[in-house]
Protein backbone atom coordinates (compact mmCIF):
# COMPACT_ATOMS: atom_id res chain seq x y z
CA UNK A 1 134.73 140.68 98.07
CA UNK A 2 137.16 143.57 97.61
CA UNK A 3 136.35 147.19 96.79
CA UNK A 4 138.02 149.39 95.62
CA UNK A 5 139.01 153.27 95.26
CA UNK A 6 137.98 153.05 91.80
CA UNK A 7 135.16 151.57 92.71
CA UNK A 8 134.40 154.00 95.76
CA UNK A 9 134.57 156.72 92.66
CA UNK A 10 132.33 154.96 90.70
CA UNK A 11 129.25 154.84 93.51
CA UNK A 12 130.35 158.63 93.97
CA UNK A 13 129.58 159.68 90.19
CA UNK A 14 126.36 157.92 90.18
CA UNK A 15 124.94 159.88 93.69
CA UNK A 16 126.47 163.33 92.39
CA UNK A 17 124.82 162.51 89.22
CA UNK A 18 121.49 161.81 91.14
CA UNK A 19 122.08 165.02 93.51
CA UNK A 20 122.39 167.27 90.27
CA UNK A 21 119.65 165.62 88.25
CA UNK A 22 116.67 164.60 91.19
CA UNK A 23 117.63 166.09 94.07
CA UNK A 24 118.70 169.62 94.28
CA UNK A 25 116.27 170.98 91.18
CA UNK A 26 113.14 170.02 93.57
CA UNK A 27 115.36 172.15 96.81
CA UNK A 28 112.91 174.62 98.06
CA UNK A 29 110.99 173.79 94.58
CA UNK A 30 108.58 170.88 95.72
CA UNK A 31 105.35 170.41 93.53
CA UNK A 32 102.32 170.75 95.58
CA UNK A 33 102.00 166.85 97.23
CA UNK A 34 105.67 166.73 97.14
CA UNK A 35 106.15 166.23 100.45
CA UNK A 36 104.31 163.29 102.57
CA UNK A 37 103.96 162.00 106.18
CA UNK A 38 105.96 158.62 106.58
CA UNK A 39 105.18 157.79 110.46
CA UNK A 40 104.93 161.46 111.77
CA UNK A 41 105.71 165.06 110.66
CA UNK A 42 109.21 164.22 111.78
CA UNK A 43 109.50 161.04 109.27
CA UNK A 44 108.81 162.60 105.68
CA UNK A 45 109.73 161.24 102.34
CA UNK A 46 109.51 163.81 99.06
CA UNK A 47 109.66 163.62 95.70
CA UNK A 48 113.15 163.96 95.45
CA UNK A 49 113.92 161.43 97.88
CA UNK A 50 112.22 158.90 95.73
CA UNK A 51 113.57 159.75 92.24
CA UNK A 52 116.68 160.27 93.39
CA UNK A 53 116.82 156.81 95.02
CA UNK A 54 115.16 155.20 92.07
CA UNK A 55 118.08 156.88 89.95
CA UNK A 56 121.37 155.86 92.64
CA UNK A 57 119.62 152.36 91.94
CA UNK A 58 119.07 151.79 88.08
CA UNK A 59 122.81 153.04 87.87
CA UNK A 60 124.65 150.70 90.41
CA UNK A 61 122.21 147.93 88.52
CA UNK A 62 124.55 148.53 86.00
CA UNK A 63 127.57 149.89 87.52
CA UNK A 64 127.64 146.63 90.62
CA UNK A 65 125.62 144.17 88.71
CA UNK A 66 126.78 141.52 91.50
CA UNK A 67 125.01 144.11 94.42
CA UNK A 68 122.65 143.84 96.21
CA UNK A 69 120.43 147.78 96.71
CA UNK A 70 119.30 148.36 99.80
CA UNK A 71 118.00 152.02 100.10
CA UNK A 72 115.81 153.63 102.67
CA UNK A 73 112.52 153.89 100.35
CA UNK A 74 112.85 150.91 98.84
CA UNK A 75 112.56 148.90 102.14
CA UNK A 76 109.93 151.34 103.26
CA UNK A 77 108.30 149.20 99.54
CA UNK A 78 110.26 145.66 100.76
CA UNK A 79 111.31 145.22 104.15
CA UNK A 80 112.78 141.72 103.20
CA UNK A 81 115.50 143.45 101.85
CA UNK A 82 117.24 144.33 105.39
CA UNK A 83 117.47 140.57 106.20
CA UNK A 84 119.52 140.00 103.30
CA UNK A 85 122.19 142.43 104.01
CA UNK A 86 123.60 139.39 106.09
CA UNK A 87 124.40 137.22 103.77
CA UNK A 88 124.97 139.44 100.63
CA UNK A 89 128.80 139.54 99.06
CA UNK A 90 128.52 143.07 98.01
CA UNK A 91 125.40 145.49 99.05
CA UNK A 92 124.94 148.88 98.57
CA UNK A 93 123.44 150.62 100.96
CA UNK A 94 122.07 154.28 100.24
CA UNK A 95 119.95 157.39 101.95
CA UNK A 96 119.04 159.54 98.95
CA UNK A 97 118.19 162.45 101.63
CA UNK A 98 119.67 161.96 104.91
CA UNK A 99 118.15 165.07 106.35
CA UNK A 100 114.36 165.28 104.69
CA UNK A 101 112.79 167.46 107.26
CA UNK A 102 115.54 170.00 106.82
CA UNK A 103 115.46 169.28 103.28
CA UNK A 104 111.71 169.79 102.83
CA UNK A 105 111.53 173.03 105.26
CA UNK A 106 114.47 174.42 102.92
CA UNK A 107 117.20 174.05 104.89
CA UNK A 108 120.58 173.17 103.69
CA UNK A 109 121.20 170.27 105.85
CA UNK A 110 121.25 167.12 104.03
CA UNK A 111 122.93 164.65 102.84
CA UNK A 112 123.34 161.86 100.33
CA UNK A 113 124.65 158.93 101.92
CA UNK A 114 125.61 155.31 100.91
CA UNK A 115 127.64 152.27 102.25
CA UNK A 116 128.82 149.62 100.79
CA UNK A 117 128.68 146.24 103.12
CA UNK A 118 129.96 142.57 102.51
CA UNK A 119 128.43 140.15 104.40
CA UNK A 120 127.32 142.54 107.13
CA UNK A 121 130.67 144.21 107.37
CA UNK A 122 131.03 148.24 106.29
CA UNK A 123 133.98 148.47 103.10
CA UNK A 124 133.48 151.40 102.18
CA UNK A 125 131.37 155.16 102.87
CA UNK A 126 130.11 158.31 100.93
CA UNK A 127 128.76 161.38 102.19
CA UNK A 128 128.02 163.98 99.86
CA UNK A 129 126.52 167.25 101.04
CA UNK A 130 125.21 168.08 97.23
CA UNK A 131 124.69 172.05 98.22
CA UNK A 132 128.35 172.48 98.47
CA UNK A 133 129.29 169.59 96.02
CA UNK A 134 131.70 167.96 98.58
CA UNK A 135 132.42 164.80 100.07
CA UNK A 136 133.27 162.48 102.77
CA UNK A 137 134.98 159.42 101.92
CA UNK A 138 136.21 156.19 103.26
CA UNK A 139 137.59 152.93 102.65
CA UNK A 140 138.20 150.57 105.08
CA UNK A 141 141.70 149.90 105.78
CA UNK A 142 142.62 153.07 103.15
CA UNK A 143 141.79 155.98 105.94
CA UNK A 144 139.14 159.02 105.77
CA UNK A 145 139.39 161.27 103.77
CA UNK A 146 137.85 165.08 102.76
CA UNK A 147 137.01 166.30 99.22
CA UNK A 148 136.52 169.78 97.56
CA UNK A 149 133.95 170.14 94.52
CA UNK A 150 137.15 170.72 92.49
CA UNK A 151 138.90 167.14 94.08
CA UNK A 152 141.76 168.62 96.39
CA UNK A 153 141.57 166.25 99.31
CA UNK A 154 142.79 166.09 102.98
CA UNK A 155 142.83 163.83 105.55
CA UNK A 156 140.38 163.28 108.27
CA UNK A 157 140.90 163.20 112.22
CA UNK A 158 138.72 162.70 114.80
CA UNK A 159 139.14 164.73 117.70
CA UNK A 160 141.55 164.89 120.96
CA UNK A 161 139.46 163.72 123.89
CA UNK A 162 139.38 165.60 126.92
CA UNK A 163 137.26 166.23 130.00
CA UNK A 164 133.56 165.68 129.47
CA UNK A 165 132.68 168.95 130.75
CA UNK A 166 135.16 170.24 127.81
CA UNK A 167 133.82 168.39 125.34
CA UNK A 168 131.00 168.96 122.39
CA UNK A 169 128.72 166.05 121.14
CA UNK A 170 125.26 165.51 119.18
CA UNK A 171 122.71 163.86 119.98
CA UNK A 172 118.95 162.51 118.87
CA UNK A 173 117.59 161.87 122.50
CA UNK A 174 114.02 162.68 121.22
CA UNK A 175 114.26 159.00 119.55
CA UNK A 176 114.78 157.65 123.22
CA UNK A 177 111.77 155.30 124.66
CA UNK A 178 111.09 156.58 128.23
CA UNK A 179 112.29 156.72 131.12
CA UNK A 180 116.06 156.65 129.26
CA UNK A 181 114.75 160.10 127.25
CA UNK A 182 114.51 162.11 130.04
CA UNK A 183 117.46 160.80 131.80
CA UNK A 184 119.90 161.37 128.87
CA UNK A 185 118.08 164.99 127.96
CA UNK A 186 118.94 165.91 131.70
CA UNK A 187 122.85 164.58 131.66
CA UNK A 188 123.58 165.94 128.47
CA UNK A 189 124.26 169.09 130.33
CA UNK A 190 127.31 167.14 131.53
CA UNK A 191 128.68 167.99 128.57
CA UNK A 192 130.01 171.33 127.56
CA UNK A 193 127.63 171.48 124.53
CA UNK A 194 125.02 169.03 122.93
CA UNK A 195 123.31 169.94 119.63
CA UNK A 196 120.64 168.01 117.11
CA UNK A 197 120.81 168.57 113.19
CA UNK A 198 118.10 166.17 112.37
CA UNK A 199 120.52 164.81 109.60
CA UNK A 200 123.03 162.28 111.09
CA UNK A 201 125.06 162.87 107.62
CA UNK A 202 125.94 166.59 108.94
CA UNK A 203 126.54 164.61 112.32
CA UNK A 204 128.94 162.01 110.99
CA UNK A 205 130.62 164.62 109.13
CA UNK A 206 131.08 166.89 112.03
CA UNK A 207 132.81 164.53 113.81
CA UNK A 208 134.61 162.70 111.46
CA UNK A 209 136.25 166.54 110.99
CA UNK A 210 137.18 166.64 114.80
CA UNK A 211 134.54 169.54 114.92
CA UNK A 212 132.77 168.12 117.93
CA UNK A 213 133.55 165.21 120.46
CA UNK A 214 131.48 162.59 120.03
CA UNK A 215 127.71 161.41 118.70
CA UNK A 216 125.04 159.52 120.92
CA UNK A 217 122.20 157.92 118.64
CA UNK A 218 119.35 155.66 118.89
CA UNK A 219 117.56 154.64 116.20
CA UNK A 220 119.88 152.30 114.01
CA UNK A 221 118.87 151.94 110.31
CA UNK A 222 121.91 150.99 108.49
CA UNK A 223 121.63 153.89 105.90
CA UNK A 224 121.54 156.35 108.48
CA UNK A 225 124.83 154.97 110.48
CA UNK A 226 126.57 152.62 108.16
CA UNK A 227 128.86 154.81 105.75
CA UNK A 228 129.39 157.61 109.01
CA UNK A 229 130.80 154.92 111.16
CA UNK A 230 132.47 153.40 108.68
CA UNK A 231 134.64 156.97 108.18
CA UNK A 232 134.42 158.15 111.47
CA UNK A 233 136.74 154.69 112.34
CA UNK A 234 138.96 155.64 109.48
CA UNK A 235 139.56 158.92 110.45
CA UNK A 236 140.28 157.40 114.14
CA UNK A 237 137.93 156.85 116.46
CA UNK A 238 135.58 154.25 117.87
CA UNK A 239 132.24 153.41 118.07
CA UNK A 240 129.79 150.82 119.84
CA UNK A 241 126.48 149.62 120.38
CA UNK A 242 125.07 150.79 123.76
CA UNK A 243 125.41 147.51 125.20
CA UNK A 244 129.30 147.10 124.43
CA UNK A 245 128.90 145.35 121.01
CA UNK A 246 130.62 146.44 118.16
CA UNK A 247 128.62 148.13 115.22
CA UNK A 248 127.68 146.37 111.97
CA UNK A 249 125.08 146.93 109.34
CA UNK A 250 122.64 144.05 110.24
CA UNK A 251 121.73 145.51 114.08
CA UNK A 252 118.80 147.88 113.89
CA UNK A 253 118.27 148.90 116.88
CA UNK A 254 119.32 150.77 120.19
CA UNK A 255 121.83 153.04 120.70
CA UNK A 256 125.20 153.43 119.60
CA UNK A 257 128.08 156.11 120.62
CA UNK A 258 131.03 156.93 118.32
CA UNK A 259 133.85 158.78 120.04
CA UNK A 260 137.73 159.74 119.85
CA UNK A 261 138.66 156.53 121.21
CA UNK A 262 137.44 153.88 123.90
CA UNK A 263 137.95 155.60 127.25
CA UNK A 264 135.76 158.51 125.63
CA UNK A 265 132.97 156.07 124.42
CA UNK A 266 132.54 154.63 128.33
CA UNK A 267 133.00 158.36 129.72
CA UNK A 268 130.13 158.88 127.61
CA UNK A 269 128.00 155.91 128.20
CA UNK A 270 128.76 156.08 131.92
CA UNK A 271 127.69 159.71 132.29
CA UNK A 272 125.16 160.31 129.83
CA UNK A 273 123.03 157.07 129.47
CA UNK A 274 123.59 155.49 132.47
């Protein structure tokens, strides 16, 4: 099923409308009980991730009819919903806060994220960083692309790869089972840099820019990864599965490793995971 730039627009009105309207009025303005454990203190929902998703949804009912919703708190509700992602036409995919922890201690680094997927395959990605109203987009096929909160746009490019002690990445080892946590935390000093946002929105988006090298995550739910891969390979580079395979929507879990281009990804995999 095609999708289109229109279309692409469309899904971005109805998650800036859901930023403005659920999302940043509760930033740093949670009611007491706002803000709940999921599996950990490291896997919160909030208020505003809920009504925001609930929002992004009731409008794409109307905007996609045809779609299929898949977003982060509703399968947290339905997990049945990831195993039709496979076989779905046209499914939106969406992360009303990528980045709750940082959004919850007040910290503006988050995202609002959403893919759109046909039969497994990534089509299209959004990444909105709704403190400074701006966007990364991407179509597949159509390129990456940057945009302002008054619409000027430029293109996106990954990174020139280089030397691995030259080079800058991110990272959520602390996601790692044992004993490959402890190995990867001690050869990321291979690297000239390695840093953690907690929001792999802010990750995608950093290097989707070119800003750093390359990203090495582990835990794989599609509305975390789908819409960044999706424009990190439109603005160039290439990504993978730990074991080799190539990424799509319906693999949750391992690792994966997006990079400038091949040779990078198996520098990377060679020297930091092992």
């Amino acid at each position: 099923m095609s999708f289109t730039r229109t279309d692409l627009d469309r899904l971005a009105a109805i998650m800036a409308e859901a930023a403005e309207t659920e999302i940043m009025p509760r930033f740093r303005s949670l009611e007491d009980g706002g803000i709940r454990e999921k599996t950990g203190a490291l896997d919160l929902v909030t208020d505003a991730d809920e009504q925001g998703e609930w929002l992004i949804r009731d409008l794409c009912a109307k905007a996609f009819p045809q779609a299929l919703f898949v977003g982060e708190e509703s399968v947290a509700r339905d997990k049945g919903l990831l195993a039709k992602l496979k076989d779905a036409d046209l499914a939106i995919i969406v992360d009303p806060i990528d980045g709750t922890s940082n959004f919850a201690w007040g910290l503006p680094l988050f995202g609002v994220m959403a893919a759109v997927v046909s039969k497994g395959e990534t089509v299209g990605g959004l990444i909105l960083d709704p403190v400074g109203r701006d966007w990364h987009k991407g179509l597949k096929g159509h390129g990456a692309w940057a945009e302002s909160a008054t619409g000027r746009t430029r293109e996106l490019r990954v990174a020139k790869p280089g030397p691995l002690a030259e080079m800058t990445g991110l990272s959520s080892w602390y996601l790692m089972p044992e004993p490959q946590r402890s190995k990867t935390v001690a050869n990321l000093a291979k690297s000239k840099a390695c840093f953690n946002y907690r929001c792999a929105a802010y990750e995608y988006r950093l290097i989707a820019e070119g800003l750093v090298h390359f990203t090495l995550h582990y835990k794989l739910m599609p509305w975390d990864h789908a819409a960044g891969v999706l424009i990190h390979s439109e603005a160039g580079g290439f990504s993978a599965l730990l074991d080799g395979s190539p990424y799509d929507a319906t693999k949750h879990e391992g690792g994966i490793i997006s990079a400038p281009d091949r040779e990078t990804y198996e520098l990377v995999k060679r020297e930091l995971v092992g």
